[in-house]
N, C-alpha and C. Protein backbone atom coordinates (compact mmCIF):
# COMPACT_ATOMS: atom_id res chain seq x y z
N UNK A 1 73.85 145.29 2.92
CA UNK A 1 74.33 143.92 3.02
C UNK A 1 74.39 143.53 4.49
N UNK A 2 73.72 142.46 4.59
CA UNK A 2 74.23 141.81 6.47
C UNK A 2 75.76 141.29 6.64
N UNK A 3 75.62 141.32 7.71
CA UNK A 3 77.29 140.45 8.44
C UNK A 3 76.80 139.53 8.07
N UNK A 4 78.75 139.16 8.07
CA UNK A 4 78.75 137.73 7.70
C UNK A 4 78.95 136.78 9.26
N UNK A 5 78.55 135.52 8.93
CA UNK A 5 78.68 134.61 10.28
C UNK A 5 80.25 134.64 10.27
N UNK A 6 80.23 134.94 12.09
CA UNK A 6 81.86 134.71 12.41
C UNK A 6 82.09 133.45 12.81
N UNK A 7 83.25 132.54 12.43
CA UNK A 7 83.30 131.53 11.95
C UNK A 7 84.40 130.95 13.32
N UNK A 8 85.07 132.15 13.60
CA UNK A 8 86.05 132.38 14.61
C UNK A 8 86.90 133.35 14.95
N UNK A 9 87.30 134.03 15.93
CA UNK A 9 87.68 134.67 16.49
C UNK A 9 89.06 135.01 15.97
N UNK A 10 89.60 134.17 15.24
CA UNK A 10 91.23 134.11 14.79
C UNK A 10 91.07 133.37 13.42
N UNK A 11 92.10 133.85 13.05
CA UNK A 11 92.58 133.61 11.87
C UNK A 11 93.33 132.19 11.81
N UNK A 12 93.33 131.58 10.44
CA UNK A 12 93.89 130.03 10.25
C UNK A 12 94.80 129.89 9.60
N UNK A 13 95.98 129.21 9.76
CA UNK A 13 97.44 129.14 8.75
C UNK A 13 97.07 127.75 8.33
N UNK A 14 97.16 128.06 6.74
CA UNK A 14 96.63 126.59 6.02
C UNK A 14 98.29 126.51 4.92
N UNK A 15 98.43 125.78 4.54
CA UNK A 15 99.90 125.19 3.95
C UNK A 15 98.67 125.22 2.57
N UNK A 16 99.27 125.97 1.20
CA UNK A 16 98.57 125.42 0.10
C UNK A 16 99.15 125.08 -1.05
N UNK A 17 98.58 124.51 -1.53
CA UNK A 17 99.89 123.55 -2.89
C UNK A 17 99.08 124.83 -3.96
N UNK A 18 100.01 124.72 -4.94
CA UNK A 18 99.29 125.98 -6.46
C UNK A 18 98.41 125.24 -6.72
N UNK A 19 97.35 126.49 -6.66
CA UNK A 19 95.87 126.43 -7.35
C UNK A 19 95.01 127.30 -7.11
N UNK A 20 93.68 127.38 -7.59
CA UNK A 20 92.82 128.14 -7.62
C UNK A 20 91.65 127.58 -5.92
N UNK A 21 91.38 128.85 -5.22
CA UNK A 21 90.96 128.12 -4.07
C UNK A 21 89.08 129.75 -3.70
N UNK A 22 88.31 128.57 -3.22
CA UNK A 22 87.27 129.42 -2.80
C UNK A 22 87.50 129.66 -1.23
N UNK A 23 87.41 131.15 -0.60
CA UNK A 23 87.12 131.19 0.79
C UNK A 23 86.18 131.61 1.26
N UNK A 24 85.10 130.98 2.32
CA UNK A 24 84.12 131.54 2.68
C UNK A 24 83.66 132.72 3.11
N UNK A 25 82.74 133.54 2.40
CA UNK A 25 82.65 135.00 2.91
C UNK A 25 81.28 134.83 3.68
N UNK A 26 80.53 134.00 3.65
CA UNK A 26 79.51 133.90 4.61
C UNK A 26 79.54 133.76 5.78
N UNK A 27 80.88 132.68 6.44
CA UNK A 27 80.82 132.07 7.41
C UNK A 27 80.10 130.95 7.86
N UNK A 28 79.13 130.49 6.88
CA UNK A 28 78.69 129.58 7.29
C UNK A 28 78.75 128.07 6.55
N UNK A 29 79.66 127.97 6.00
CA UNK A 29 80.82 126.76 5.60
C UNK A 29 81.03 125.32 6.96
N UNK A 30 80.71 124.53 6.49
CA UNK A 30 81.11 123.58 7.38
C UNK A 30 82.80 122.87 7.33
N UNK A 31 83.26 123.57 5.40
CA UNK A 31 84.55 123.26 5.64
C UNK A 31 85.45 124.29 5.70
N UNK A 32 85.04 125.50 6.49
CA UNK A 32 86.05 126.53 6.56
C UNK A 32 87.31 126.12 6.74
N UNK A 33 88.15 126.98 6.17
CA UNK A 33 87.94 128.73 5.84
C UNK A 33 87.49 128.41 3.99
N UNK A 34 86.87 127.18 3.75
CA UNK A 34 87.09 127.14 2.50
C UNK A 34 85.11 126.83 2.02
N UNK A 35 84.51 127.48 0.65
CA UNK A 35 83.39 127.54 0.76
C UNK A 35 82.80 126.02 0.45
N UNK A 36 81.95 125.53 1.08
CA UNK A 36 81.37 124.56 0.60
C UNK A 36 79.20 124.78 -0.18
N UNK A 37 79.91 125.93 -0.26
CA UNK A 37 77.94 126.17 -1.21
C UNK A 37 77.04 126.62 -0.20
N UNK A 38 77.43 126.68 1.27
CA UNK A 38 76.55 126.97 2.56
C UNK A 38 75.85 128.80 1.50
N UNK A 39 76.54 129.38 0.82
CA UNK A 39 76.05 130.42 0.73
C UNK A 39 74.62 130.79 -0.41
N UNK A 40 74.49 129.38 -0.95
CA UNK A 40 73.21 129.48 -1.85
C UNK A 40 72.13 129.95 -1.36
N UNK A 41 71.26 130.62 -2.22
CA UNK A 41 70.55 131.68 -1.61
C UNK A 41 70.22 132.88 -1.02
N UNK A 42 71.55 133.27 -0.69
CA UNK A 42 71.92 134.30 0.24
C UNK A 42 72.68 135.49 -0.76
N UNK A 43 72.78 136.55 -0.01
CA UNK A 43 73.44 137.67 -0.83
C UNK A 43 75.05 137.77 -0.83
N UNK A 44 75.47 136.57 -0.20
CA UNK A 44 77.19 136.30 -0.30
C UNK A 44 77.36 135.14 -1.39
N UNK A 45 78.64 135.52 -1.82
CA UNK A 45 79.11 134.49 -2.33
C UNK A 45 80.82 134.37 -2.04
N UNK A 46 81.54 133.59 -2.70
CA UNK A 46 82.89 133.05 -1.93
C UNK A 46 83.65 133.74 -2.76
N UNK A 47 85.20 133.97 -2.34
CA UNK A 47 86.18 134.85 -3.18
C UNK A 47 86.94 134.06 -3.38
N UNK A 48 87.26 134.13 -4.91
CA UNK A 48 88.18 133.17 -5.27
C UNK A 48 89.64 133.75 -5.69
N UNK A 49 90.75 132.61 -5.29
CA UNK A 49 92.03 133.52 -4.86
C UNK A 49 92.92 132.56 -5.51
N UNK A 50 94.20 132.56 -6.19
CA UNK A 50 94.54 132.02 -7.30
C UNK A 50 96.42 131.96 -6.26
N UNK A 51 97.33 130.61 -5.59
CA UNK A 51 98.42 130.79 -4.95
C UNK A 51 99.24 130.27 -6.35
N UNK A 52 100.15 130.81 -6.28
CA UNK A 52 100.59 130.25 -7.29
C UNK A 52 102.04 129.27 -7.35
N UNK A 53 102.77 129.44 -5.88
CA UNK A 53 103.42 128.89 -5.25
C UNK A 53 102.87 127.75 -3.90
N UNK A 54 103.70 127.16 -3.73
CA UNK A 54 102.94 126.42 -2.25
C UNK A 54 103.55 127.18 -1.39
N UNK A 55 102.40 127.27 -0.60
CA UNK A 55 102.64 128.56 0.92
C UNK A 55 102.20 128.58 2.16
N UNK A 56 102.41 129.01 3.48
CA UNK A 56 101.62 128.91 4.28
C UNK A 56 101.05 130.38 3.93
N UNK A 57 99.41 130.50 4.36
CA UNK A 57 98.62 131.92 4.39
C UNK A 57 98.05 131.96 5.81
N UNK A 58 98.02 132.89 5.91
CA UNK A 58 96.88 133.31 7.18
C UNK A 58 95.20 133.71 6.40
N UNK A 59 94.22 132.66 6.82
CA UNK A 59 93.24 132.88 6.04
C UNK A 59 92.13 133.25 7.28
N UNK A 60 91.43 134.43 7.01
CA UNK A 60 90.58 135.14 7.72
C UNK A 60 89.40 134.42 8.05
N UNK A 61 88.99 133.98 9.55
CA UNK A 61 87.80 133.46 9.75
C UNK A 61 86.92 133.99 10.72
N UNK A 62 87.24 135.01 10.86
CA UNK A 62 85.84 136.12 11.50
C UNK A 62 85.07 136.50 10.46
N UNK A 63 85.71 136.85 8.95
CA UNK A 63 84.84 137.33 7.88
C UNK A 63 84.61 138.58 8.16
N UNK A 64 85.06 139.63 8.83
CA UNK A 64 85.50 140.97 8.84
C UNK A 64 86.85 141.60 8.07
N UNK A 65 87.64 140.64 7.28
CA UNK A 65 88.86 141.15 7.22
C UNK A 65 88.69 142.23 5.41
N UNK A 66 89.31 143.44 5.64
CA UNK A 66 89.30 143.87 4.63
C UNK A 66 90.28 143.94 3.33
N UNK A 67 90.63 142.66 3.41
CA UNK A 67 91.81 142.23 2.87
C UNK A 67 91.51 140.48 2.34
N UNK A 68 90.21 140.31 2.10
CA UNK A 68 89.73 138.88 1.82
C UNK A 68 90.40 138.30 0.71
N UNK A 69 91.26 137.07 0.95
CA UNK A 69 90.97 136.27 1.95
C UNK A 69 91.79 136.09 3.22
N UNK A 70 92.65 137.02 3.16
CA UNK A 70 93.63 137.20 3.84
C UNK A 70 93.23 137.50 5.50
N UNK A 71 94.10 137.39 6.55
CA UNK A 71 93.60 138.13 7.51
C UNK A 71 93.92 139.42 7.90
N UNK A 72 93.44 140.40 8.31
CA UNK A 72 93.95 141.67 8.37
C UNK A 72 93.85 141.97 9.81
N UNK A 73 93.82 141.24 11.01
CA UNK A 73 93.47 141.52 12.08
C UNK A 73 92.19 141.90 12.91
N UNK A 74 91.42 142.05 11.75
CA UNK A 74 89.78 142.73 12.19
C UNK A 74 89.39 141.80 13.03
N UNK A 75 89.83 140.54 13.50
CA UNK A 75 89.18 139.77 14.90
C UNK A 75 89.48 140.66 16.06
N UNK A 76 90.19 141.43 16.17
CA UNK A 76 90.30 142.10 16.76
C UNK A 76 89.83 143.22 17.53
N UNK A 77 88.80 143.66 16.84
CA UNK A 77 87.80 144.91 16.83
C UNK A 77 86.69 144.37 16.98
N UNK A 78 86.43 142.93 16.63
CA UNK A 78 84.96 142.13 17.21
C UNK A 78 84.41 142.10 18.55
């Protein structure tokens, strides 16, 4: 499998109301951290992650994190 496009260096705190949400594992999303279809064609596709409360998250936008969609710090090691 190739890397994914790093999208950014740091991670994003998004506020989310309950629901079902896609995050980009490609990186190449124009509405990150969230997928907009940039990945058709390609051997990625988006992970879908279910909040069930409203919350702030830390959502991973290097696309290294091994904890998707979460961030796990892996901008770090880039």
């Amino acid at each position: 499998m190739s890397k994914p496009t790093v999208a950014d260096t740091f991670f994003t705190a998004v506020d989310l109301e309950p629901g079902t949400y896609r995050w980009c594992a490609c990186g190449n999303s124009r509405t990150q951290p969230f997928c907009d279809e940039s990945h058709v064609g390609t051997e990625w596709t988006p992970v879908e992650f279910v909040v069930k409360e409203a919350k702030r998250v830390k959502l991973c936008m290097c696309k290294h994190t091994q904890t998707p969609p979460y961030c796990d710090s892996s901008h770090n090691t880039l």
